[in-house]
Protein backbone atom coordinates (compact mmCIF):
# COMPACT_ATOMS: atom_id res chain seq x y z
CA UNK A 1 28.09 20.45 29.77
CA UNK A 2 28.49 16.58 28.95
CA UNK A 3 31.72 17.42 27.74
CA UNK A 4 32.77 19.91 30.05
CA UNK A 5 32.60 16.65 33.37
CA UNK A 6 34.08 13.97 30.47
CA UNK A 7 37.90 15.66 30.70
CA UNK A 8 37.46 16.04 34.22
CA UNK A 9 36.91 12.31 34.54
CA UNK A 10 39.26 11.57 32.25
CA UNK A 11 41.79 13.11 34.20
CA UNK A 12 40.64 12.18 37.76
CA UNK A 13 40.91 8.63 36.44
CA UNK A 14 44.20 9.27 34.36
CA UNK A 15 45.61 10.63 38.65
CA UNK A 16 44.31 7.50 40.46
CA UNK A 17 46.13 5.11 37.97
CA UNK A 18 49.27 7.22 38.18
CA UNK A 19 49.11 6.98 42.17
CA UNK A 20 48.55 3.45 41.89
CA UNK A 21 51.17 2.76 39.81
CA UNK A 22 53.60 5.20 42.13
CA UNK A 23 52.44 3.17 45.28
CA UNK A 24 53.14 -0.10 43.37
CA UNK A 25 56.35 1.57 42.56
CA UNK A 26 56.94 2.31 46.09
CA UNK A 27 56.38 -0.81 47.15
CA UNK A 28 58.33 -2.55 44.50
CA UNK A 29 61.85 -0.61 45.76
CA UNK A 30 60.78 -0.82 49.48
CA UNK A 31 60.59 -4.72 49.00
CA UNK A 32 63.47 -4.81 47.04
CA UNK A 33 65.48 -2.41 49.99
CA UNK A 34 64.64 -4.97 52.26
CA UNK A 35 66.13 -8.00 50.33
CA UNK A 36 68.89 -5.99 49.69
CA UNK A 37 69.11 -4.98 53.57
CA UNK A 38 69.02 -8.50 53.98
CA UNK A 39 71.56 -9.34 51.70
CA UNK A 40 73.76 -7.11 53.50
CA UNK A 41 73.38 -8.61 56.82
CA UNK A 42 74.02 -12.36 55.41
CA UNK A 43 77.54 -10.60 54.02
CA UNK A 44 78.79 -8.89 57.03
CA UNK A 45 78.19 -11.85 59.36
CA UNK A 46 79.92 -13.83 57.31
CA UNK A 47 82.37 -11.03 56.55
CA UNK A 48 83.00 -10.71 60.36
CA UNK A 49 83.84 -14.64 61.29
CA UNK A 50 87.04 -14.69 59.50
CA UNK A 51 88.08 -10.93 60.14
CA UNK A 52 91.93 -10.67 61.32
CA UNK A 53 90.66 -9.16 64.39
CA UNK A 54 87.64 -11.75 65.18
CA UNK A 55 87.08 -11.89 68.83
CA UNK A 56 88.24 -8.70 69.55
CA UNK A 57 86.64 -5.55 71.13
CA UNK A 58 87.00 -4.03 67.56
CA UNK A 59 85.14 -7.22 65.79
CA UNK A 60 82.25 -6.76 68.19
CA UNK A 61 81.89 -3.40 67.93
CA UNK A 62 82.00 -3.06 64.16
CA UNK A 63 79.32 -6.09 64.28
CA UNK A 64 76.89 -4.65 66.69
CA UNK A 65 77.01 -1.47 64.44
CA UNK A 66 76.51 -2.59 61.38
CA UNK A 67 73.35 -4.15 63.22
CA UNK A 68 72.32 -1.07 64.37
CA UNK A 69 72.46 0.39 61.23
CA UNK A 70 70.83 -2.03 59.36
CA UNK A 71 67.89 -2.32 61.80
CA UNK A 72 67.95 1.83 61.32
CA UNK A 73 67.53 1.60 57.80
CA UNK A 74 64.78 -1.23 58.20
CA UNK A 75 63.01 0.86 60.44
CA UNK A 76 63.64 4.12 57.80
CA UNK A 77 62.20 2.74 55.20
CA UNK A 78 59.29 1.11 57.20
CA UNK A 79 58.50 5.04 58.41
CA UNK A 80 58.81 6.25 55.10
CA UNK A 81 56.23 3.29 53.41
CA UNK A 82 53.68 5.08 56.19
CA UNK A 83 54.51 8.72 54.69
CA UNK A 84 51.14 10.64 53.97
CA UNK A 85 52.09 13.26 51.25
CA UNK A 86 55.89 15.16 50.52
CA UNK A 87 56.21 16.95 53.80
CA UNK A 88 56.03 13.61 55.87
CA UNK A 89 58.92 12.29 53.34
CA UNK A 90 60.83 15.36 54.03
CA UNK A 91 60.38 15.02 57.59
CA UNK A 92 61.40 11.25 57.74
CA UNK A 93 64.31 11.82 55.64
CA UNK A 94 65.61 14.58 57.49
CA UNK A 95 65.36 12.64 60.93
CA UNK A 96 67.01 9.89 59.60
CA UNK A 97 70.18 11.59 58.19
CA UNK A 98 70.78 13.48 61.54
CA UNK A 99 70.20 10.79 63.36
CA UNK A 100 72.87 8.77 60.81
CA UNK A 101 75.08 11.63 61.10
CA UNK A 102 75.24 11.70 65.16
CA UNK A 103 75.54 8.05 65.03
CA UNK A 104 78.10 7.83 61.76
CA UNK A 105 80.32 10.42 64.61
CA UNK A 106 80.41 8.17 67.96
CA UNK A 107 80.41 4.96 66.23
CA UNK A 108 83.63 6.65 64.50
CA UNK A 109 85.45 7.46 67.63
CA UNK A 110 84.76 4.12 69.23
CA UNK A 111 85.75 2.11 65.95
CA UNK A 112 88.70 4.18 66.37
CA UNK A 113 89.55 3.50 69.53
CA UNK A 114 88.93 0.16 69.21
CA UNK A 115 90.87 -0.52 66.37
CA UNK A 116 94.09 1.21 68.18
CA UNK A 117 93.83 -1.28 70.97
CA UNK A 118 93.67 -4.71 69.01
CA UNK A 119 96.52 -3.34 66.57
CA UNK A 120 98.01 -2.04 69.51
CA UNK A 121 97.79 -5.73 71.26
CA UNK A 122 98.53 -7.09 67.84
CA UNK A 123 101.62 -5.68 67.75
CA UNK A 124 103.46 -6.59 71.27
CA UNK A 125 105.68 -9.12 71.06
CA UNK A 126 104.95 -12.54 71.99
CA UNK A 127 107.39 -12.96 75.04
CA UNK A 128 109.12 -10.96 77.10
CA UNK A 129 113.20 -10.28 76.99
């Protein structure tokens, strides 16, 4: 019977070392996900200073998006460090790439439409004849 239990605490103790070294796993790409979010956001502010349409609707637009996005994916991955088993990563995955997708669609059209009107503006001619 002694060695009947001593496999079954082998292995119980062989699972809790492999879920600590998954949640140190975990933790080691969330942190990294967040410098790299960060990262990101350094780039595209200073990506957006010197763009050819800085000041315009377009610039602004494309700026407050990429903020939203970022602060989606912050928030994302701070849900998804929370997750209690598979399901709840499922679920948290799943909201986040519909709510991606709606947003990917209107921020689309309004890029769009911004982006007409400053090359639109871009393109009239400096004086009148």
């Amino acid at each position: 019977m002694a060695n009947e239990t001593k496999p079954v605490e082998e292995f119980n103790a062989n699972a809790k070392r492999a879920a600590n070294q998954a949640e140190q796993g975990v933790k080691q790409t969330i942190d990294q996900t967040r410098g790299a979010l960060d990262s990101y956001a350094a780039f595209a502010q200073k990506a957006f200073s010197p763009y050819p349409f800085g000041g315009t609707e377009f610039a602004e637009k494309m700026k407050s998006y990429t903020e939203k996005n970022m602060a989606a994916a912050q928030q994302y991955i701070q849900k998804l460090s929370q997750a209690k088993d598979f399901q709840d990563i499922i679920r948290i995955q799943t909201e986040f790439m519909q709510t991606q997708f709606q947003a990917l669609g209107e921020q689309t059209k309004s890029l769009g439409e911004a982006f007409t009107k400053a090359a639109t503006e871009a393109m009239k001619p400096p004086f009148k004849t």
